[in-house]
Protein backbone atom coordinates (compact mmCIF):
# COMPACT_ATOMS: atom_id res chain seq x y z
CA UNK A 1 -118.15 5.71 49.39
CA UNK A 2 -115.21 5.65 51.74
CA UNK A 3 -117.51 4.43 54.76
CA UNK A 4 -119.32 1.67 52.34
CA UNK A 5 -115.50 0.35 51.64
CA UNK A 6 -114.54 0.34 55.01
CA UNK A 7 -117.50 -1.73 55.94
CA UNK A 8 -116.53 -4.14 53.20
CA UNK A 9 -113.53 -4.71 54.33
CA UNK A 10 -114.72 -4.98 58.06
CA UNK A 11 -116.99 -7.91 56.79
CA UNK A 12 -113.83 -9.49 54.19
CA UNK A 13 -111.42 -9.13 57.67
CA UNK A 14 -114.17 -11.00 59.70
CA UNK A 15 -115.11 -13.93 57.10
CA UNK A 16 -111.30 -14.94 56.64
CA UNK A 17 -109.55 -14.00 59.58
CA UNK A 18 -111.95 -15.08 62.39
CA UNK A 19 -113.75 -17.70 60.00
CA UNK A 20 -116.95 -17.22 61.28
CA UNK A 21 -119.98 -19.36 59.99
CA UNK A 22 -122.76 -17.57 58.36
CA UNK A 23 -126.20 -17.25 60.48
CA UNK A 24 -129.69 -18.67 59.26
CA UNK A 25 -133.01 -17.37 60.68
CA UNK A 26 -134.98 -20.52 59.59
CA UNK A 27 -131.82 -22.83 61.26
CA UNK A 28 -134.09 -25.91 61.67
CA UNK A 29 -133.86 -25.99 57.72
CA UNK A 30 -130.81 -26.67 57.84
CA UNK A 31 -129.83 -29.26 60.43
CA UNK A 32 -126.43 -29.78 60.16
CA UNK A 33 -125.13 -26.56 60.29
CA UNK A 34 -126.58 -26.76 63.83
CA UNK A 35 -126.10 -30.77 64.95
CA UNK A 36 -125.13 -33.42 63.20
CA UNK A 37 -126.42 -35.36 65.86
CA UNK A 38 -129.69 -35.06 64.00
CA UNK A 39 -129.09 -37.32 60.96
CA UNK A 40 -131.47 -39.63 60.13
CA UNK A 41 -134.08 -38.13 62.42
CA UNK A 42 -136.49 -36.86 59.61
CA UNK A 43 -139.74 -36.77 61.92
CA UNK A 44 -142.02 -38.89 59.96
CA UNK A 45 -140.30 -39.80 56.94
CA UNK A 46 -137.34 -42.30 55.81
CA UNK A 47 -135.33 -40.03 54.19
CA UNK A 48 -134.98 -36.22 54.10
CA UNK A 49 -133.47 -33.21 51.86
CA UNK A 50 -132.90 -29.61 52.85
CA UNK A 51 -132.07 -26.32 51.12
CA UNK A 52 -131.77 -23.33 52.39
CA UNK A 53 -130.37 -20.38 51.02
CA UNK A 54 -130.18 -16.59 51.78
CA UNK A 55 -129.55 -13.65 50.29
CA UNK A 56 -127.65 -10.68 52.88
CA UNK A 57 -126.74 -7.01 52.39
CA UNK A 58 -127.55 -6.02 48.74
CA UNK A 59 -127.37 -2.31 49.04
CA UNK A 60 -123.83 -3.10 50.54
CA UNK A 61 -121.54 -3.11 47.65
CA UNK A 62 -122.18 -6.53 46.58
CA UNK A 63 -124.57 -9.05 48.54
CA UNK A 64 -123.77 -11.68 51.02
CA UNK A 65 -125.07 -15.01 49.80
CA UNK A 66 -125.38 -18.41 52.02
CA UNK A 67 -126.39 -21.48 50.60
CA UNK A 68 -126.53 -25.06 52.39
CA UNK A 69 -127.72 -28.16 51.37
CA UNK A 70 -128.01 -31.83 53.17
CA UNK A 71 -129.57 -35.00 52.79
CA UNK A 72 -129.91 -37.80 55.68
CA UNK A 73 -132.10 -40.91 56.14
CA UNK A 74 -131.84 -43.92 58.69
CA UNK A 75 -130.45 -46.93 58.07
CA UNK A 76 -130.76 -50.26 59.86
CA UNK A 77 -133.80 -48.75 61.21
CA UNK A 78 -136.58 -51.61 59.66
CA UNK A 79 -134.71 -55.46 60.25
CA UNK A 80 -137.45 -57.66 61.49
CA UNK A 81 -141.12 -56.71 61.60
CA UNK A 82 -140.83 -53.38 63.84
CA UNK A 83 -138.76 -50.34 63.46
CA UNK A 84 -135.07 -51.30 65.48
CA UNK A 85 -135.15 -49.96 69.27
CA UNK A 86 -130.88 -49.08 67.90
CA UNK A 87 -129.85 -48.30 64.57
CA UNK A 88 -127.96 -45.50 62.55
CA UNK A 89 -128.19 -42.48 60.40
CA UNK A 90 -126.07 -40.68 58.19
CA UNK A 91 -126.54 -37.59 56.01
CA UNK A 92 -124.56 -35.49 53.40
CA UNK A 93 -123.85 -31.65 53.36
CA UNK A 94 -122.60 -28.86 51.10
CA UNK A 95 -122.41 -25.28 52.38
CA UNK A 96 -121.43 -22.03 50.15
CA UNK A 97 -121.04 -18.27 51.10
CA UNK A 98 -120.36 -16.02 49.33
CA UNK A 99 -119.75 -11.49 49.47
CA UNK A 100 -117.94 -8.39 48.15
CA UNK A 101 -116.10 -7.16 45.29
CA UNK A 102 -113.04 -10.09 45.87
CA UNK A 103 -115.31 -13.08 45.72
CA UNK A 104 -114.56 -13.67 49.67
CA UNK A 105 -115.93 -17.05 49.45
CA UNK A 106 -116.08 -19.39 52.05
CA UNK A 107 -117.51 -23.33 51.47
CA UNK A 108 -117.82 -26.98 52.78
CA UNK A 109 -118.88 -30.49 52.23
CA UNK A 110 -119.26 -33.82 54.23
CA UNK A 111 -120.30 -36.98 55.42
CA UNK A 112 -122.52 -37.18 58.52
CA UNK A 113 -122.80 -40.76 60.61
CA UNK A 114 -125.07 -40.92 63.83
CA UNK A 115 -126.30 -43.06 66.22
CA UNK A 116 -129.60 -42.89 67.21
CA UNK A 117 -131.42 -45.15 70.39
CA UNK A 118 -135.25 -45.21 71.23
CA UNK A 119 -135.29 -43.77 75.28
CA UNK A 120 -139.20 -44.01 75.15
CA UNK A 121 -142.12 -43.82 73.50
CA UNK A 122 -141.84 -41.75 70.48
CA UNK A 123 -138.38 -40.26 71.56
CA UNK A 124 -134.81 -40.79 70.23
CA UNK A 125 -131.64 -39.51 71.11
CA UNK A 126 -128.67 -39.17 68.43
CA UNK A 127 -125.07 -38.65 68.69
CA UNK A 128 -123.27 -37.21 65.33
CA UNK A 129 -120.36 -36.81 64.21
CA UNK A 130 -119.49 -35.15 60.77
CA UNK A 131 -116.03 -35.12 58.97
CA UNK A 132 -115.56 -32.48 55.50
CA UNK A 133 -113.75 -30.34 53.71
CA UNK A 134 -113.75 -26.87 54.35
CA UNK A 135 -112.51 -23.82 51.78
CA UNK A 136 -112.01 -20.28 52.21
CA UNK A 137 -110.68 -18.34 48.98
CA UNK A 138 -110.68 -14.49 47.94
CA UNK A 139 -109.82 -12.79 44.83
CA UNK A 140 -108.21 -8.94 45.21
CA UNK A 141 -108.09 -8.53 41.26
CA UNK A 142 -110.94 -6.17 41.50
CA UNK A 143 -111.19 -5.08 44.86
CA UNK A 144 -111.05 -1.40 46.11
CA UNK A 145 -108.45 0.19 48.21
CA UNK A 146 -109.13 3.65 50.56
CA UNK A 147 -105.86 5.34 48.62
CA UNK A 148 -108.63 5.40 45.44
CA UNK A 149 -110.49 7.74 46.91
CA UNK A 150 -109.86 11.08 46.17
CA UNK A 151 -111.57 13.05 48.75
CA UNK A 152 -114.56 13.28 46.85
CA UNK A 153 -115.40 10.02 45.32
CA UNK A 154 -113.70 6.72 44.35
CA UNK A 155 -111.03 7.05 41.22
CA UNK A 156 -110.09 3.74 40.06
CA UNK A 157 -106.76 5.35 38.37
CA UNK A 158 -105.27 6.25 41.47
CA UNK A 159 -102.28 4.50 42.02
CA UNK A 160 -102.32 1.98 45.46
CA UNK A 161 -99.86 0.52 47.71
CA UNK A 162 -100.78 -2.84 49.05
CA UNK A 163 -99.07 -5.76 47.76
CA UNK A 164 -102.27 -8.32 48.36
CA UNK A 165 -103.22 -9.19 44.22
CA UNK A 166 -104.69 -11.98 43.09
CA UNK A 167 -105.95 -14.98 44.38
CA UNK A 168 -105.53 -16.45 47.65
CA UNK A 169 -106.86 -20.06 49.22
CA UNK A 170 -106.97 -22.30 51.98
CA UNK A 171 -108.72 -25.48 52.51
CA UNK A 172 -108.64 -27.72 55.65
CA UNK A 173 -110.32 -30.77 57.09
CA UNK A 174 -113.39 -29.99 59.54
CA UNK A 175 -114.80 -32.16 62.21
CA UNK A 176 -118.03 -31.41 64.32
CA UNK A 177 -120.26 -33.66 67.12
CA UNK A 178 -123.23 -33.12 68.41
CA UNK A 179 -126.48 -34.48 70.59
CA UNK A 180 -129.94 -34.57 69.31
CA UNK A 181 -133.31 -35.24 71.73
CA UNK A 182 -136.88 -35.75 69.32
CA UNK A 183 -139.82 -36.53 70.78
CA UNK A 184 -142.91 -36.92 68.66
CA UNK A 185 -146.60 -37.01 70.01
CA UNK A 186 -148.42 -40.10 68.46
CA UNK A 187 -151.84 -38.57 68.36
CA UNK A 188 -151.10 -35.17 66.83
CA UNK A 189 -147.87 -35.56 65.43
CA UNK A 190 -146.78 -32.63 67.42
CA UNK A 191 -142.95 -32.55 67.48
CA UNK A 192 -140.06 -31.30 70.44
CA UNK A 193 -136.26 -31.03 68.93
CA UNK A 194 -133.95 -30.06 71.74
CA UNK A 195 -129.73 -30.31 70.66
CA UNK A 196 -126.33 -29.44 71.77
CA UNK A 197 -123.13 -29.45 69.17
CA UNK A 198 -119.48 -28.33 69.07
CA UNK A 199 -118.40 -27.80 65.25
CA UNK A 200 -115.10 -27.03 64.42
CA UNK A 201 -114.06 -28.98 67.22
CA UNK A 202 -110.30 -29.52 66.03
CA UNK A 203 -109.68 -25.67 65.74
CA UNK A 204 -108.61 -26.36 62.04
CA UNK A 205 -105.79 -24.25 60.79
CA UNK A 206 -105.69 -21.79 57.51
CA UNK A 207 -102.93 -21.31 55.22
CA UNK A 208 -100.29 -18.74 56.37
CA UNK A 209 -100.25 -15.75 54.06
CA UNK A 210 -100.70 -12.23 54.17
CA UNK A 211 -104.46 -12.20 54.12
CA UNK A 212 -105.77 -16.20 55.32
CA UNK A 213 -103.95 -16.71 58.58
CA UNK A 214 -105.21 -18.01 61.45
CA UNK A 215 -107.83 -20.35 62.45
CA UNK A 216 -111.26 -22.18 62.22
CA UNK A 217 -113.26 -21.01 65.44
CA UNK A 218 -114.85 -23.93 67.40
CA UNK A 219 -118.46 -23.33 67.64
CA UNK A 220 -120.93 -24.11 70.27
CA UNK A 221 -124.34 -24.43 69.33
CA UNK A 222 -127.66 -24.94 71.80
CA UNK A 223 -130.80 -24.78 69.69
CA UNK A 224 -134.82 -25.90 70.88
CA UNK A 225 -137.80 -26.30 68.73
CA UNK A 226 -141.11 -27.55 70.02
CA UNK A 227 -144.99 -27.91 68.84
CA UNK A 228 -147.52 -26.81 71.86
CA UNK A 229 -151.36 -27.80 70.90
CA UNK A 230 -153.43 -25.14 71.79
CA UNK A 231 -156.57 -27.47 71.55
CA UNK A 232 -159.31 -24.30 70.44
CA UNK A 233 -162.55 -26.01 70.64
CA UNK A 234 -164.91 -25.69 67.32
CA UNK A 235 -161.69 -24.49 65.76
CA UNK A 236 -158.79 -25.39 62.98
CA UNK A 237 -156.15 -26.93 65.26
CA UNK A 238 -153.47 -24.75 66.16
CA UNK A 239 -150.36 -24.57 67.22
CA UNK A 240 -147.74 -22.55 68.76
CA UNK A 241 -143.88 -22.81 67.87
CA UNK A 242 -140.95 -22.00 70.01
CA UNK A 243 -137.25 -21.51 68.67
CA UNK A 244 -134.49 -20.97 70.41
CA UNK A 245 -130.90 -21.00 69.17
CA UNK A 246 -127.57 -19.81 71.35
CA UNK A 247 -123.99 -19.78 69.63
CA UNK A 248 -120.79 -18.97 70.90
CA UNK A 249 -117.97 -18.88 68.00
CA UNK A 250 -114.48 -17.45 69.27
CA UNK A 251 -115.44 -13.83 70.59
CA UNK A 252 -118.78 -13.79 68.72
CA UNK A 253 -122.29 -14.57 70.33
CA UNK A 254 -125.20 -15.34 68.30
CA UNK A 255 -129.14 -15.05 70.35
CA UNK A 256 -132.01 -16.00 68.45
CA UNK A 257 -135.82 -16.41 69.50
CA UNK A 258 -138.55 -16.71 68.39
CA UNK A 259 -142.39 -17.38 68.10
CA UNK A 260 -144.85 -19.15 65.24
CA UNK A 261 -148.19 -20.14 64.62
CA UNK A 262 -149.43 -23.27 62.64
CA UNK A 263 -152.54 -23.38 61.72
CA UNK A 264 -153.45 -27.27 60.34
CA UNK A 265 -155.73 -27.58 57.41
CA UNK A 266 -155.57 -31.00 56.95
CA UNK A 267 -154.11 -34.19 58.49
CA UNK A 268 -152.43 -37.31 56.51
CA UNK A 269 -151.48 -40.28 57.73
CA UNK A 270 -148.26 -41.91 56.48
CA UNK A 271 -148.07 -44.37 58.92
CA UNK A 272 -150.36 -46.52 61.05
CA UNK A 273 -152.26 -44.75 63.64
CA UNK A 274 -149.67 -41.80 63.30
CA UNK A 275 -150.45 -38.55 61.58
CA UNK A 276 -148.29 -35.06 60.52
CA UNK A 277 -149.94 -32.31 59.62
CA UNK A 278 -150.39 -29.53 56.80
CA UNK A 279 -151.16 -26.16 56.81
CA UNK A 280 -149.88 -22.70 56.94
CA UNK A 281 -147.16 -21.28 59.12
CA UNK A 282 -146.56 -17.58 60.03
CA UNK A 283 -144.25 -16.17 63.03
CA UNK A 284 -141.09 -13.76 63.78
CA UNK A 285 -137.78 -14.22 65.07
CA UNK A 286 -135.58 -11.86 66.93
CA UNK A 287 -131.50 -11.89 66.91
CA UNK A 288 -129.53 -10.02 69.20
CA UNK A 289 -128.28 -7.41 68.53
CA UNK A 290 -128.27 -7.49 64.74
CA UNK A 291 -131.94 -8.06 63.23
CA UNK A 292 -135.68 -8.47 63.12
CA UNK A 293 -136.98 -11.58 60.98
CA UNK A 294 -140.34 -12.47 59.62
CA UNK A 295 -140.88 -16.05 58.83
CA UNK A 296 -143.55 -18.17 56.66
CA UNK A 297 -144.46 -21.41 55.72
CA UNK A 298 -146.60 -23.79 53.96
CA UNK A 299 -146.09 -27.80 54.46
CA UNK A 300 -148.17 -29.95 51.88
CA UNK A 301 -147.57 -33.87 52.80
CA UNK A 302 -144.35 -34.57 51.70
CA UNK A 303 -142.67 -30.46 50.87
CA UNK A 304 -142.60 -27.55 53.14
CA UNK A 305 -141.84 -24.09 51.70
CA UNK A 306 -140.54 -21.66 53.95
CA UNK A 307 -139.70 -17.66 53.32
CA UNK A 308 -138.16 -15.07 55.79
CA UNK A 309 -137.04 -11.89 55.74
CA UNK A 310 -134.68 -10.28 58.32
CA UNK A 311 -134.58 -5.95 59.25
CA UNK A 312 -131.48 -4.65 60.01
CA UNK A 313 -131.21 -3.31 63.40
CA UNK A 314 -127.73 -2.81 64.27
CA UNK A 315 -125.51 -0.08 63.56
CA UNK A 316 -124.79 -1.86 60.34
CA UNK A 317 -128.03 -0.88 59.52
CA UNK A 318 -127.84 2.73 58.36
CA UNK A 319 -125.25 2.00 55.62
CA UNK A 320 -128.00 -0.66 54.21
CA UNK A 321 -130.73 1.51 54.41
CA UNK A 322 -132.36 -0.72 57.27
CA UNK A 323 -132.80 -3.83 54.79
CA UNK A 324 -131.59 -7.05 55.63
CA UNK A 325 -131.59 -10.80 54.28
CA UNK A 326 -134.20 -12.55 52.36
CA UNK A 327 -134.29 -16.34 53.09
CA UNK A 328 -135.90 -19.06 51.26
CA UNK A 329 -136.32 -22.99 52.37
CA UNK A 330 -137.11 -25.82 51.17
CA UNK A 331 -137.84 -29.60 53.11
CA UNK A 332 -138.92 -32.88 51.44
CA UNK A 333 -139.73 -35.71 53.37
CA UNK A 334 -139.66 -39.12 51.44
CA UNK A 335 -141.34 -42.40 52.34
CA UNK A 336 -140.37 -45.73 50.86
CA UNK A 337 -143.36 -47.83 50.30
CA UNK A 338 -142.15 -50.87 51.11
CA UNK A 339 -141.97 -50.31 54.49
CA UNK A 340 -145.48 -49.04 54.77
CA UNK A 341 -146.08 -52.15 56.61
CA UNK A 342 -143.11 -51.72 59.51
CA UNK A 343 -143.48 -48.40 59.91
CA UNK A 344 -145.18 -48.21 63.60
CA UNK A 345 -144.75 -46.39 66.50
CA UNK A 346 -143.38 -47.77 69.85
């Protein structure tokens, strides 16, 4: 009991003092908690919606849970009778997570606003920037101390001396910028997403108390995702997907990589002479130091479903019993009809 305690309060210390931002195995499915460069980039759509939420630790006293949601779509895109060579984006975003016995909670919302230019055929290049609201709050009311446990087990009689009670909060504006490279293939629909962001970027400060001081990390994010045709012959066409994500928050690193397959089972097209693909997506992902993901997918014309689960490899791991985080995601991509018509490729 006394080590499972100690471990909460390792994770409560790290989620309000250091403020660092929860970690997503499927982080393409949620965009801007990687770039906001990448609003209104939905690949072959004119508006987008993402959720992804997760589900940490739950043989660890209570379970960590991570929820984001965002919506983005271009704007300005269709003026005359072909798709703008300029024009904007801009997106929405609410973020939750949540652990332990005091509620640490940590949670955000915002506006995103990007603008996006045509650099070739088929390619764009964004720049974002996002401005929110950011939260952090705890509640000690029923959290545990170490001087309730009595050698033997935990006695919640046992008298304590720590003056933290109650609730405690701190809220502070949050600003974040970032650079977004799509390419899309016009014959197979085949997609490259290559990005660079700095979130937190004004260092925001918490409230002074006993247990929120400090402040918001700056985070640096590098993440790649690209579709390579592997062009079987007499085959279902298949693809290969590599992920890559690299952040740096305050003293923390965070190394993921990884490897899919997509196998297409059918082809629609949306647009003239353009098509995006369905079928069924299976793959792993590895993160440094901490844990072992599996990943799968199905994408149906406008929805793709994606599931992962995550092994616990670190030290952390023995106190969980090797288990890890469940993950579930899910992407629509909407098309207006009206625009059927304008909707071409350069």
């Amino acid at each position: 009991m006394k080590k499972i305690i100690s471990i909460f309060f390792l994770f409560v210390n790290a989620a309000l003092v250091s403020a660092q931002d929860a970690h997503y195995t499927q982080f393409e499915n949620s965009p801007f908690y990687i770039n906001p460069g990448s609003a209104g980039m939905p690949e072959y759509g004119d508006f987008r919606g993402n959720l992804n939420t997760r589900n940490q630790w739950h043989k660890l006293v209570k379970p960590s849970r991570t929820t984001t949601m965002s919506f983005d779509a271009p704007i300005l895109k269709y003026l005359g009778e072909s798709p703008s060579k300029s024009y904007l984006g801009v997106g929405g975003y609410f973020s939750s997570a949540a652990a332990g016995d005091a509620k640490t909670k940590q949670s955000g919302y915002g506006l995103i606003v990007s603008g996006i230019t045509t650099i070739g055929n088929n390619k764009f290049l964004g720049l974002g920037i996002g401005a929110g609201r950011g939260s952090m709050r705890a509640n000690l009311s029923n959290a545990t101390w170490d001087e309730q446990y009595d050698g033997y087990q935990y006695n919640s009689s046992l008298p304590v001396s720590e003056s933290l009670d109650g609730a405690y909060r701190a809220s502070y504006w949050d600003f974040s910028t970032g650079l977004n490279y799509m390419a899309i293939h016009r014959k197979t629909g085949n997609s490259t997403n290559i990005g660079i962001s700095y979130l937190h970027f004004t260092n925001p400060r918490l409230k002074k108390t006993d247990l929120i001081n400090g402040r918001v990390d700056p985070r640096l994010v590098f993440h790649m995702r690209t579709e390579i045709n592997m062009e079987i012959p007499h085959f279902l066409p298949i693809y290969l997907i590599p992920r890559l994500l690299f952040g740096h928050q305050g003293v923390h690193n965070e190394i993921q990589a990884g490897l899919s397959v997509f196998v297409v089972t059918n082809h629609i097209s949306q647009t003239l002479s353009f098509h995006h693909k369905e079928g069924i997506e299976v793959g792993a992902m590895y993160r440094h130091n901490d844990a072992v993901g599996i990943l799968a997918g199905y994408k149906k014309e406008n929805w793709k479903l994606g599931v992962g689960y995550d092994i616990t490899i670190s030290r952390l791991g023995e106190a969980v019993k090797r288990r890890g985080g469940a993950e579930l995601s899910l992407t629509y991509i909407g098309f207006n009809p009206n625009l059927k018509e304008k909707r071409t490729f350069y």
